[in-house]
PDB file of N, CA and C in Angstrom:
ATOM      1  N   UNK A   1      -2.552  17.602 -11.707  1.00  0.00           N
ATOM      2  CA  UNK A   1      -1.836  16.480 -11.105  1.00  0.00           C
ATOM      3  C   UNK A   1      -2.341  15.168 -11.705  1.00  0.00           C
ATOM      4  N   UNK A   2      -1.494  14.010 -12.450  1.00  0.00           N
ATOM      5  CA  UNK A   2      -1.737  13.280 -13.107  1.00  0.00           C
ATOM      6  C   UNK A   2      -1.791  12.182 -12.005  1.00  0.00           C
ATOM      7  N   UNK A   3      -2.457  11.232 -11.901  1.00  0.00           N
ATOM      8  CA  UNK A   3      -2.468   9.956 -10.949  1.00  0.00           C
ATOM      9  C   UNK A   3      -1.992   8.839 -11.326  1.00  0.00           C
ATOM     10  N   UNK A   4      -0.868   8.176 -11.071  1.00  0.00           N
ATOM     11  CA  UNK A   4      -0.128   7.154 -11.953  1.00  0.00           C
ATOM     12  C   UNK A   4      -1.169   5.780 -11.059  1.00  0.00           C
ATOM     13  N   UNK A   5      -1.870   5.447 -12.285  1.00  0.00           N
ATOM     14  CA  UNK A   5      -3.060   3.787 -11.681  1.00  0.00           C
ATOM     15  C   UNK A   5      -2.266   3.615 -11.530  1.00  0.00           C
ATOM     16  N   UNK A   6      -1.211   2.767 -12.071  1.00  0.00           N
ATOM     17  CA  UNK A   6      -0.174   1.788 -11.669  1.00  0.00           C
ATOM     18  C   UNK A   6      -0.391   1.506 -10.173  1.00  0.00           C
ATOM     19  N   UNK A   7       0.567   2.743 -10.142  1.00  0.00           N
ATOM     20  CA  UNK A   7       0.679   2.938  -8.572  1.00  0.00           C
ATOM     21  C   UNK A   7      -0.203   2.768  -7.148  1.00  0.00           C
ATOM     22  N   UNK A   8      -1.875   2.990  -7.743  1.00  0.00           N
ATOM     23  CA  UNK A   8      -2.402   3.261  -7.105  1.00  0.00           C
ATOM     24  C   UNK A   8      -3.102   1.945  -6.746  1.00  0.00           C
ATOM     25  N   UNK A   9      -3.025   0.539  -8.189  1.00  0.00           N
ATOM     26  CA  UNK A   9      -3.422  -0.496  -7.872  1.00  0.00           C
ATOM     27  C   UNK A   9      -2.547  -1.083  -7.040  1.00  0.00           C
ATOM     28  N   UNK A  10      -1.257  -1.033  -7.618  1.00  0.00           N
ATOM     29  CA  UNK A  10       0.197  -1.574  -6.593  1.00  0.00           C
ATOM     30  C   UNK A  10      -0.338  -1.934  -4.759  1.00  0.00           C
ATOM     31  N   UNK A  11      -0.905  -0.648  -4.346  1.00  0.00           N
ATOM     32  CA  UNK A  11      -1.013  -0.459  -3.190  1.00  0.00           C
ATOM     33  C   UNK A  11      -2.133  -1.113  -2.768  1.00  0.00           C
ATOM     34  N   UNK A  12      -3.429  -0.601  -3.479  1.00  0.00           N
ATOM     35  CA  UNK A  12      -4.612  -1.657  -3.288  1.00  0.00           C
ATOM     36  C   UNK A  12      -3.996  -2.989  -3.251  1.00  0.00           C
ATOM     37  N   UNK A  13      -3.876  -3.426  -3.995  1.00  0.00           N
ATOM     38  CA  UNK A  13      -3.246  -4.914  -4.047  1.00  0.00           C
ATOM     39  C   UNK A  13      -2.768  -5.482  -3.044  1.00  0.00           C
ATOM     40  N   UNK A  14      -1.200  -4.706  -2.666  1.00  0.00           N
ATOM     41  CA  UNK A  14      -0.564  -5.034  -1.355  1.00  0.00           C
ATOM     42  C   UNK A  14      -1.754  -4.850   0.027  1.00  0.00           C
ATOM     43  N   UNK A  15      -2.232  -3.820   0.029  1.00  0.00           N
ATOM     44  CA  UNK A  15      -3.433  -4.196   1.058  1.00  0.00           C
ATOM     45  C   UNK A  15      -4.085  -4.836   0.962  1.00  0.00           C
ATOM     46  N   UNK A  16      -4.696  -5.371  -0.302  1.00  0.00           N
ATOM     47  CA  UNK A  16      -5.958  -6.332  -0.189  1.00  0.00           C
ATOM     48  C   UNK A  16      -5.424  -8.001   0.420  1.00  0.00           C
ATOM     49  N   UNK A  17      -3.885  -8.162  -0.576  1.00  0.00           N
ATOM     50  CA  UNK A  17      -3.149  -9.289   0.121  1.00  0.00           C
ATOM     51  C   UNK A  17      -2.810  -9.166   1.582  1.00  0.00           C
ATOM     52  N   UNK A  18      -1.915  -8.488   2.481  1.00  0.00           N
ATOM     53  CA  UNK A  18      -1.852  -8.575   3.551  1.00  0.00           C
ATOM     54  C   UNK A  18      -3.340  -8.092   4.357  1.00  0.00           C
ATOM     55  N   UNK A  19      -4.084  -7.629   3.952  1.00  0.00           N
ATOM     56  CA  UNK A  19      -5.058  -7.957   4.809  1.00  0.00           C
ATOM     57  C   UNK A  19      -5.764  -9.157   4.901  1.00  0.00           C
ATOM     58  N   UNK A  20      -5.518 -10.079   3.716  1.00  0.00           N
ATOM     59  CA  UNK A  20      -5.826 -11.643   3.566  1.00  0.00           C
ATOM     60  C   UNK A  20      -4.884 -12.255   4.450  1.00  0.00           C
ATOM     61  N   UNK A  21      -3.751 -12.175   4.474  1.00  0.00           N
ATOM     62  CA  UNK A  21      -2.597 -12.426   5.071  1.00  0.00           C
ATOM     63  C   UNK A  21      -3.030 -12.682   6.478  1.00  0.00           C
ATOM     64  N   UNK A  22      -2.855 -11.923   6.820  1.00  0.00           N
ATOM     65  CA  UNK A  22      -3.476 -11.209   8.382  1.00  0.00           C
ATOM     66  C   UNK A  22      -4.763 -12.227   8.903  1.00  0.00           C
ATOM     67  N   UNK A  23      -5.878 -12.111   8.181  1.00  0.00           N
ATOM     68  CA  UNK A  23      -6.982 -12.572   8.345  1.00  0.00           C
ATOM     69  C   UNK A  23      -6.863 -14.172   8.715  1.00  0.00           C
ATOM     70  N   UNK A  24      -5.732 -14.921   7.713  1.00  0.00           N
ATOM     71  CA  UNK A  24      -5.642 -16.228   7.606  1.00  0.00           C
ATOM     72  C   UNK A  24      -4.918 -16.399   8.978  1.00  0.00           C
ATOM     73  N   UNK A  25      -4.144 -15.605   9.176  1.00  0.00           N
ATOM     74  CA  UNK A  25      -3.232 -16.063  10.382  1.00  0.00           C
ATOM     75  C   UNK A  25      -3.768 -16.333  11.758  1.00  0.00           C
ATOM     76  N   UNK A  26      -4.928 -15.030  11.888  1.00  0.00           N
ATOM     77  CA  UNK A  26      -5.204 -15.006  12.986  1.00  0.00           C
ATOM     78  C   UNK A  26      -6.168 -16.120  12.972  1.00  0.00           C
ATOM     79  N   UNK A  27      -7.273 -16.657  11.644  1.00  0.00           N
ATOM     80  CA  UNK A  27      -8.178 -17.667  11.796  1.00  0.00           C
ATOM     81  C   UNK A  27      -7.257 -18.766  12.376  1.00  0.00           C
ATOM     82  N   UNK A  28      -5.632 -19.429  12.201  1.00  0.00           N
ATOM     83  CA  UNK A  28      -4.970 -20.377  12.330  1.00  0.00           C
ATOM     84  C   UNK A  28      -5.030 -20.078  13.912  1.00  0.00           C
ATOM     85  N   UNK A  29      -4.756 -19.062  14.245  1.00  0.00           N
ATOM     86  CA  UNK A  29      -4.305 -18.774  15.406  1.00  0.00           C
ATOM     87  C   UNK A  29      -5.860 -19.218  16.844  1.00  0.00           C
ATOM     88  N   UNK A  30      -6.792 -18.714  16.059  1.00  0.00           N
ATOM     89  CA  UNK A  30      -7.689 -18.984  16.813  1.00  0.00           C
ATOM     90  C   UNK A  30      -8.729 -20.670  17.080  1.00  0.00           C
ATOM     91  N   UNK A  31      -7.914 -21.110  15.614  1.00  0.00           N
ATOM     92  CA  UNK A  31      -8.329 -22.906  15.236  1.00  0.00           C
ATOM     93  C   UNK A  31      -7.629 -23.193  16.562  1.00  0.00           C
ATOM     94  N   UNK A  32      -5.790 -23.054  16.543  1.00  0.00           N
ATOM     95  CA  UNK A  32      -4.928 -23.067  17.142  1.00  0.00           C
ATOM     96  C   UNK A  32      -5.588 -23.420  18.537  1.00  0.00           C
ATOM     97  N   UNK A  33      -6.052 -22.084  19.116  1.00  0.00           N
ATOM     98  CA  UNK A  33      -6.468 -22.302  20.286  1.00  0.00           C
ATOM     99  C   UNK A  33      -7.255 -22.695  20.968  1.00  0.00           C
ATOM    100  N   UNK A  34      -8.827 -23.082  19.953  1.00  0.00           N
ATOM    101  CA  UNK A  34      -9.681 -23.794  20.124  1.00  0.00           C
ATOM    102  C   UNK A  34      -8.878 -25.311  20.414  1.00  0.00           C
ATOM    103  N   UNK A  35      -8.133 -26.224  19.434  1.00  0.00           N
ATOM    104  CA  UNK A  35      -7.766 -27.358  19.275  1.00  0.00           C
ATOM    105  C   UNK A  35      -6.978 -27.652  20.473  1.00  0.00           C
ATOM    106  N   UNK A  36      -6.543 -26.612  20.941  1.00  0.00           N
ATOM    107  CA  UNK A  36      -5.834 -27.009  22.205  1.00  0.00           C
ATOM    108  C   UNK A  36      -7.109 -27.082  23.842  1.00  0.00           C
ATOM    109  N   UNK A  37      -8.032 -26.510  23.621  1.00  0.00           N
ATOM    110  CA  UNK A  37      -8.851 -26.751  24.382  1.00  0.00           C
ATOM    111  C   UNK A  37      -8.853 -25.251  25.381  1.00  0.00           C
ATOM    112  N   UNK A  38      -8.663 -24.551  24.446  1.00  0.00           N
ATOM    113  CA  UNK A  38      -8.064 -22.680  25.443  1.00  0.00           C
ATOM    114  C   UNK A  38      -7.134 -22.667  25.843  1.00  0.00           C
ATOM    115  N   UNK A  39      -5.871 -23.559  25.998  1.00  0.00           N
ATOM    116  CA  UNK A  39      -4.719 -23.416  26.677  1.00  0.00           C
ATOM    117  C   UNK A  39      -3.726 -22.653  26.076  1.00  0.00           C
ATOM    118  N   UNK A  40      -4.322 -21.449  25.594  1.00  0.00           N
ATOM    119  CA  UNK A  40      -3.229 -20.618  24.883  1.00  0.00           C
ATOM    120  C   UNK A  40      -2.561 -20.147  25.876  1.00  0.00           C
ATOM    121  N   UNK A  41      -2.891 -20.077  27.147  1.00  0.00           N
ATOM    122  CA  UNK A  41      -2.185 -18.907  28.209  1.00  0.00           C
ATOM    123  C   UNK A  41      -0.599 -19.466  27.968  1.00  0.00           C
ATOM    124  N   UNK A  42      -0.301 -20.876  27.767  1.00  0.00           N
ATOM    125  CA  UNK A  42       0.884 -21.294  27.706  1.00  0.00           C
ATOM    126  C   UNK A  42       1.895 -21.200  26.773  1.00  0.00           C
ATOM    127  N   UNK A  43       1.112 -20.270  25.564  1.00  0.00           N
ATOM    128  CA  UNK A  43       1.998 -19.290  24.552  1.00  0.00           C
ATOM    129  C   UNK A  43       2.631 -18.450  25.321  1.00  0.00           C
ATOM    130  N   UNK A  44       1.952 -17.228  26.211  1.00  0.00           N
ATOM    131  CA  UNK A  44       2.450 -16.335  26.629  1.00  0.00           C
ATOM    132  C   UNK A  44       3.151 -16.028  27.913  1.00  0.00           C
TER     133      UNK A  44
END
């Protein structure tokens, strides 16, 4: 069974980005809620 890299970086890649992805969002998310002073309850 031959292993096409290509393929196999493709995927690394896409994970390594959305797990950056991810990471950034939630840091915004948690600046977010600091800056508001904890009043996130009023997101939800």
């Amino acid at each position: 069974m031959k292993i096409n890299y290509d393929e196999v970086y493709q995927v690394e890649l896409i994970n390594e980005l959305s797990a950056r992805v991810y990471g950034r969002l939630l840091n915004i998310c948690i600046k977010a809620g600091y800056d508001l002073d904890g009043s996130v309850a009023k997101f939800f």
